[in-house]
C-alpha atoms as a PDB file:
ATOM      1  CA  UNK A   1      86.380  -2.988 -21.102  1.00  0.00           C
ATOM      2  CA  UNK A   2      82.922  -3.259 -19.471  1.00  0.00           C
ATOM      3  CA  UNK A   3      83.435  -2.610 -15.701  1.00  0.00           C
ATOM      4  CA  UNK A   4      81.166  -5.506 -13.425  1.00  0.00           C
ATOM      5  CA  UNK A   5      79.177  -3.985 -10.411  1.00  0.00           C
ATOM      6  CA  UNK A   6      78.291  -5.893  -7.162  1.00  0.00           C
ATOM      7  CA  UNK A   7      74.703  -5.573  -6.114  1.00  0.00           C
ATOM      8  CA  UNK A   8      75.853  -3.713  -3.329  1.00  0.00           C
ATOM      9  CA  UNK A   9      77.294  -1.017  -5.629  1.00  0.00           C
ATOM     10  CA  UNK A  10      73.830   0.071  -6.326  1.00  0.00           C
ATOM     11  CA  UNK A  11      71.560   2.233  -4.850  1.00  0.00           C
ATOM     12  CA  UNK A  12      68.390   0.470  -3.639  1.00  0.00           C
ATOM     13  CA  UNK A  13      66.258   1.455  -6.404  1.00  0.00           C
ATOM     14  CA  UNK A  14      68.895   0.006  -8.749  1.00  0.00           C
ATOM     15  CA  UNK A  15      69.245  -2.823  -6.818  1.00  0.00           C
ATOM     16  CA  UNK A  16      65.646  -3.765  -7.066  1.00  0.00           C
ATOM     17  CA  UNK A  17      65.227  -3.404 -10.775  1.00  0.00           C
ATOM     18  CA  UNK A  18      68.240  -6.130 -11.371  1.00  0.00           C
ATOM     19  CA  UNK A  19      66.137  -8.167  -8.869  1.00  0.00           C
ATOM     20  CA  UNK A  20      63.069  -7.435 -10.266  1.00  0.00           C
ATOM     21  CA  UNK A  21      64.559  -8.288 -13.652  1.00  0.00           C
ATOM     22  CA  UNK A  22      66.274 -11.382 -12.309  1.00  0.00           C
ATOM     23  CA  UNK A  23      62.755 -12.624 -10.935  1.00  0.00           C
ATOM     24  CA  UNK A  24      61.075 -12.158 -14.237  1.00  0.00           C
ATOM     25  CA  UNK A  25      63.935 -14.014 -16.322  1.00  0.00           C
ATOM     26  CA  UNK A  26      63.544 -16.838 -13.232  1.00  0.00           C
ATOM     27  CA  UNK A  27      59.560 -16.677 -13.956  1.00  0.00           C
ATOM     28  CA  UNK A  28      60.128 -17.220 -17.712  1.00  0.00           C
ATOM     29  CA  UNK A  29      62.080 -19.624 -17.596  1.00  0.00           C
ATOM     30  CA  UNK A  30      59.555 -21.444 -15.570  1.00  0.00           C
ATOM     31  CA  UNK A  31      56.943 -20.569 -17.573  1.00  0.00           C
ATOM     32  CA  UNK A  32      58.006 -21.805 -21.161  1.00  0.00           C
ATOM     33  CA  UNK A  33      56.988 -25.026 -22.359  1.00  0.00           C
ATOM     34  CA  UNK A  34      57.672 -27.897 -20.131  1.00  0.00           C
ATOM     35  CA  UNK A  35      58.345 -31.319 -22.165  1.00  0.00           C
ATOM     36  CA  UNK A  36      57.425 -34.314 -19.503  1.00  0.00           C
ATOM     37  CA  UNK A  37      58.852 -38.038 -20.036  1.00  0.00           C
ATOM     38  CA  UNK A  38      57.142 -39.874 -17.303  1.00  0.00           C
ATOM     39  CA  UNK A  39      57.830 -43.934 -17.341  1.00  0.00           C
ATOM     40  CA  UNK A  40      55.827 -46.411 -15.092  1.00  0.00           C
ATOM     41  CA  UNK A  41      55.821 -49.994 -14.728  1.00  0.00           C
ATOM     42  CA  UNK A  42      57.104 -50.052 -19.004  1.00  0.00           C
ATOM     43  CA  UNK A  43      54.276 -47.902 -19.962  1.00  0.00           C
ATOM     44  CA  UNK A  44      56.556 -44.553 -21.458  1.00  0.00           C
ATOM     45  CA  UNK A  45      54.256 -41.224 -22.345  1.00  0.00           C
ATOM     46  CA  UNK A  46      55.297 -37.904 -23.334  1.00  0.00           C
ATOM     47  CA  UNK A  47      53.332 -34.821 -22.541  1.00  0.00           C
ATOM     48  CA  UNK A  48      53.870 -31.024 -23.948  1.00  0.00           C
ATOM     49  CA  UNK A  49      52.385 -28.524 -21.401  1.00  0.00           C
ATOM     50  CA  UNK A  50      52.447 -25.565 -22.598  1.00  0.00           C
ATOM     51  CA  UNK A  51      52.594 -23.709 -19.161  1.00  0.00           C
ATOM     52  CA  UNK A  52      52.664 -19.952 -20.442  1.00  0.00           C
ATOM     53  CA  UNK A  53      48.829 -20.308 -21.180  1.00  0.00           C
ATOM     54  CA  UNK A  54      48.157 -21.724 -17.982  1.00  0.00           C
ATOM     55  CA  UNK A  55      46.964 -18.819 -15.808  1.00  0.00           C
ATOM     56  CA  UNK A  56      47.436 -18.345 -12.004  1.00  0.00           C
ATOM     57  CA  UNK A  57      44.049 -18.966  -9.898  1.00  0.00           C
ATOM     58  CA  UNK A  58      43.120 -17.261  -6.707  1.00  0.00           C
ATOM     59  CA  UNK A  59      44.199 -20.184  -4.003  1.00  0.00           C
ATOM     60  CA  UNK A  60      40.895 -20.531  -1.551  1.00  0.00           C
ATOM     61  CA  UNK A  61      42.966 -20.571   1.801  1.00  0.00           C
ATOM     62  CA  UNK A  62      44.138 -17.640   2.793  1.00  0.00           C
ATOM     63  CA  UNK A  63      45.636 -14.796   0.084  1.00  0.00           C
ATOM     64  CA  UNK A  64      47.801 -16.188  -2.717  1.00  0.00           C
ATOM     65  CA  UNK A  65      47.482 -17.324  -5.812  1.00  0.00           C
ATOM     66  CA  UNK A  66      48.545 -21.016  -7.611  1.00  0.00           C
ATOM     67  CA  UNK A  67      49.493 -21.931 -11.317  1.00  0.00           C
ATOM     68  CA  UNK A  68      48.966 -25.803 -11.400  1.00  0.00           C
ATOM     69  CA  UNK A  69      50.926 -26.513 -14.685  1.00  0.00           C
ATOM     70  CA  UNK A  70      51.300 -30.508 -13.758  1.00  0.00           C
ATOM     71  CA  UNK A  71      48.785 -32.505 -11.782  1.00  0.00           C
ATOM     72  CA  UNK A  72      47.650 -36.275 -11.480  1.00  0.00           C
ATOM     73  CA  UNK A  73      44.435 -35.424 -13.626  1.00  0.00           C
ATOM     74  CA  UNK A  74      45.943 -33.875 -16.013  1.00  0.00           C
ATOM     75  CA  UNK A  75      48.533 -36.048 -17.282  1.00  0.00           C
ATOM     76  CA  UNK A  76      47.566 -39.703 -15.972  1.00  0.00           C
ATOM     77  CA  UNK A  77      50.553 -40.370 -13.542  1.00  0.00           C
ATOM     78  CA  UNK A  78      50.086 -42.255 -10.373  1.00  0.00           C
ATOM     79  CA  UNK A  79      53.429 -40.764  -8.749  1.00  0.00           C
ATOM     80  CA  UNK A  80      53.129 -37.041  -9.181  1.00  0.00           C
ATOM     81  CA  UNK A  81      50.218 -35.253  -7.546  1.00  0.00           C
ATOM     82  CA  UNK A  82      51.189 -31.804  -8.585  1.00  0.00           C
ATOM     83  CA  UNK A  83      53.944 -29.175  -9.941  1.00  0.00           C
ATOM     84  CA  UNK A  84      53.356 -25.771 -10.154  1.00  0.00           C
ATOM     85  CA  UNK A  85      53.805 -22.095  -8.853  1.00  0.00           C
ATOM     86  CA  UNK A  86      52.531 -20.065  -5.668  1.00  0.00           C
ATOM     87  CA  UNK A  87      52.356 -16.521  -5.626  1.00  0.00           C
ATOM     88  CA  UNK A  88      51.813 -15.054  -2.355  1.00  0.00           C
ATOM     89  CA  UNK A  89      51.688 -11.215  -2.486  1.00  0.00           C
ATOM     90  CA  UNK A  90      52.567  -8.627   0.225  1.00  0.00           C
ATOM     91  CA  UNK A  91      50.518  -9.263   2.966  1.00  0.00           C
ATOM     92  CA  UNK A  92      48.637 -12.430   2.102  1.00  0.00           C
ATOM     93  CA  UNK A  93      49.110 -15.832   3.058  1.00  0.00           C
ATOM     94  CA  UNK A  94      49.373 -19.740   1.219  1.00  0.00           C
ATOM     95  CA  UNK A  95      46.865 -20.984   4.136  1.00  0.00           C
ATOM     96  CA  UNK A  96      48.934 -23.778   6.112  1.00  0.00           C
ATOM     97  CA  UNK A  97      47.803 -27.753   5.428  1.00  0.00           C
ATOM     98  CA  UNK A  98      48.595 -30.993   5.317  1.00  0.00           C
ATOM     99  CA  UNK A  99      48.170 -33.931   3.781  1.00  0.00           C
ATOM    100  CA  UNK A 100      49.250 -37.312   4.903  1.00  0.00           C
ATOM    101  CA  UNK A 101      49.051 -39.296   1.215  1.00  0.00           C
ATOM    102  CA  UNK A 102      51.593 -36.637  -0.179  1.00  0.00           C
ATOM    103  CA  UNK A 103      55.216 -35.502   0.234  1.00  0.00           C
ATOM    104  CA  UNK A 104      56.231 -32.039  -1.049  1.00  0.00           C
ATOM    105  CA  UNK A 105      58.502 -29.673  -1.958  1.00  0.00           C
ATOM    106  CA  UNK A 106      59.062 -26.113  -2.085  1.00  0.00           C
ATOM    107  CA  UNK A 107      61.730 -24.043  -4.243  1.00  0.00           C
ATOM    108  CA  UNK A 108      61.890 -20.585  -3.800  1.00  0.00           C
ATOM    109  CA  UNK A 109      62.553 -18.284  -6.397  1.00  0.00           C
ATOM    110  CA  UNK A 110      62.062 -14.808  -4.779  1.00  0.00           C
ATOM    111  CA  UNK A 111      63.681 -13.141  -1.127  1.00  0.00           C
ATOM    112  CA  UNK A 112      60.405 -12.433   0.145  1.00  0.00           C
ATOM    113  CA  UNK A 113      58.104 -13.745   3.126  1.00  0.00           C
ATOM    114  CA  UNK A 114      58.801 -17.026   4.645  1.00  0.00           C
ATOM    115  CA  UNK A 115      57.419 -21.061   4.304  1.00  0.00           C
ATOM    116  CA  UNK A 116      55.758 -22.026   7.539  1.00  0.00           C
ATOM    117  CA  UNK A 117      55.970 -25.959   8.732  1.00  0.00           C
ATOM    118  CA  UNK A 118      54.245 -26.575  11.873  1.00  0.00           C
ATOM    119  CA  UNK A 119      55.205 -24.207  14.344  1.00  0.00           C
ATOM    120  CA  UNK A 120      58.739 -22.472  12.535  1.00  0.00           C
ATOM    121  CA  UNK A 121      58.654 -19.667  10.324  1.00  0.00           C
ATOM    122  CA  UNK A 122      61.860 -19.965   7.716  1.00  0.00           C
ATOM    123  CA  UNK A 123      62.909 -17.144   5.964  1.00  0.00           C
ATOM    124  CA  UNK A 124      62.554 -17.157   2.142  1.00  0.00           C
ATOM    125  CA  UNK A 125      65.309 -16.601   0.241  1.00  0.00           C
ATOM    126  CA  UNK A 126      65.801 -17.205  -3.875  1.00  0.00           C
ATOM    127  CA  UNK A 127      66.724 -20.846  -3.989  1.00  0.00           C
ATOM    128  CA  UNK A 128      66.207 -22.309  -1.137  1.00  0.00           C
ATOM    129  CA  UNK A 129      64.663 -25.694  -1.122  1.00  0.00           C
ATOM    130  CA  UNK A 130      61.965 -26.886   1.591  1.00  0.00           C
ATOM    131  CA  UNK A 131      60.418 -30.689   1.795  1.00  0.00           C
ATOM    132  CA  UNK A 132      57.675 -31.422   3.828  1.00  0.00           C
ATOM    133  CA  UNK A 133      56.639 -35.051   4.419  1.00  0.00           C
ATOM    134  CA  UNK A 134      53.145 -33.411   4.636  1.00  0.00           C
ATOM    135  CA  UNK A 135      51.922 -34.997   7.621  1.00  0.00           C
ATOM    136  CA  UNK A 136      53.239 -31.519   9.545  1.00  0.00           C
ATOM    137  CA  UNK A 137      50.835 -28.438   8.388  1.00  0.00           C
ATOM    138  CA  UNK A 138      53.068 -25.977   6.462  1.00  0.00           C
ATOM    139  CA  UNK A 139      52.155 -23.223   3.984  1.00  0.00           C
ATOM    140  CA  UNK A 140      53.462 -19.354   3.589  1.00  0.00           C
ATOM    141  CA  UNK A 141      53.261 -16.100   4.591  1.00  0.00           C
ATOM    142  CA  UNK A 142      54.164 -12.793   2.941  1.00  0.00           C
ATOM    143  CA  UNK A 143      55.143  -9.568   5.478  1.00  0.00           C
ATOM    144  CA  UNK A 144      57.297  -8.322   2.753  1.00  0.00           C
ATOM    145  CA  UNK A 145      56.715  -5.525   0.295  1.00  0.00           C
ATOM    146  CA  UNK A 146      56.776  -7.781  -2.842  1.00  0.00           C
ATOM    147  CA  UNK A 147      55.604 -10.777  -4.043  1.00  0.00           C
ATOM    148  CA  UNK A 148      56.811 -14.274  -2.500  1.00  0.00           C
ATOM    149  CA  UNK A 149      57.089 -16.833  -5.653  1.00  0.00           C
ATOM    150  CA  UNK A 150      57.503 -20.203  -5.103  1.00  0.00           C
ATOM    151  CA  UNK A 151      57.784 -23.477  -7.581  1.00  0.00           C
ATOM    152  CA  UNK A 152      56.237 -26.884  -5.855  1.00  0.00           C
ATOM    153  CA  UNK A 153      56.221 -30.343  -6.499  1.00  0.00           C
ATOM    154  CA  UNK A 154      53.799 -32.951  -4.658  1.00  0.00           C
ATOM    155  CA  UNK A 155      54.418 -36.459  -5.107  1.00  0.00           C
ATOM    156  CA  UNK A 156      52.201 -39.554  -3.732  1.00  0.00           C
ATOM    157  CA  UNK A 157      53.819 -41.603  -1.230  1.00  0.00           C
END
């Protein structure tokens, strides 16, 4: 019989290759092809983005980098403004914003760095969830040693 292993049975180098691999099997499954059924006012469409070919794209505040795999433009809705990924390596920074028209929120999917709203600093940690109404300026920022990941969704209010 296999014997099972907490996390903290393993040394740190260990340690970070299971999180390393968990992170890339959390990445994948984020990045395979996302199949969209968006319904508004009876008018039904169905959109295949195939978000593996969609590449990340330097972000131009601060250091970080975005994968927009859903926006307004490029599927037609009038609800949801964007979906996507952030990647925010060691050191850089998702530059903080606002903007009033849209709500937003944040998943995380790695322990590293922290989201920013207004004048806090929160802690990252895999899975936890941020909104923002988006009036208050909030972005990211990355003291850690490896990269902060981060899935979003911005909707029109």
């Amino acid at each position: 019989m296999k014997k099972k292993y907490a996390l903290s049975d393993l040394d740190d180098d260990l340690e970070n290759e299971v999180l390393q691999r968990r992170h890339q099997k959390n990445l994948t499954r984020l990045s395979a092809t996302f199949h969209i059924f968006i319904g508004s006012g009876g008018c039904e469409m169905w959109k295949v983005i195939e978000s593996d070919k969609i590449p990340f794209a330097p972000y131009p505040r601060g250091i970080s980098n975005i994968k927009r795999i859903v926006d307004d433009e490029k599927i037609g809705t009038k609800r949801i403004a964007g979906f996507g990924l952030i990647e925010v390596p060691p050191g850089g920074m998702f530059g903080p914003h606002s903007h009033e028209e849209r709500e937003e929120i944040y998943y995380v999917l790695s322990d590293s760095g922290s989201l920013l709203v207004g004048e806090e600093e929160i802690p990252a940690r895999d899975g936890l969830t941020l909104y923002v109404s988006g009036e208050d300026l909030h972005g990211m920022r990355n003291r850690g040693d490896k990269s902060l990941l981060v899935a979003f969704v911005t909707v029109y209010k």
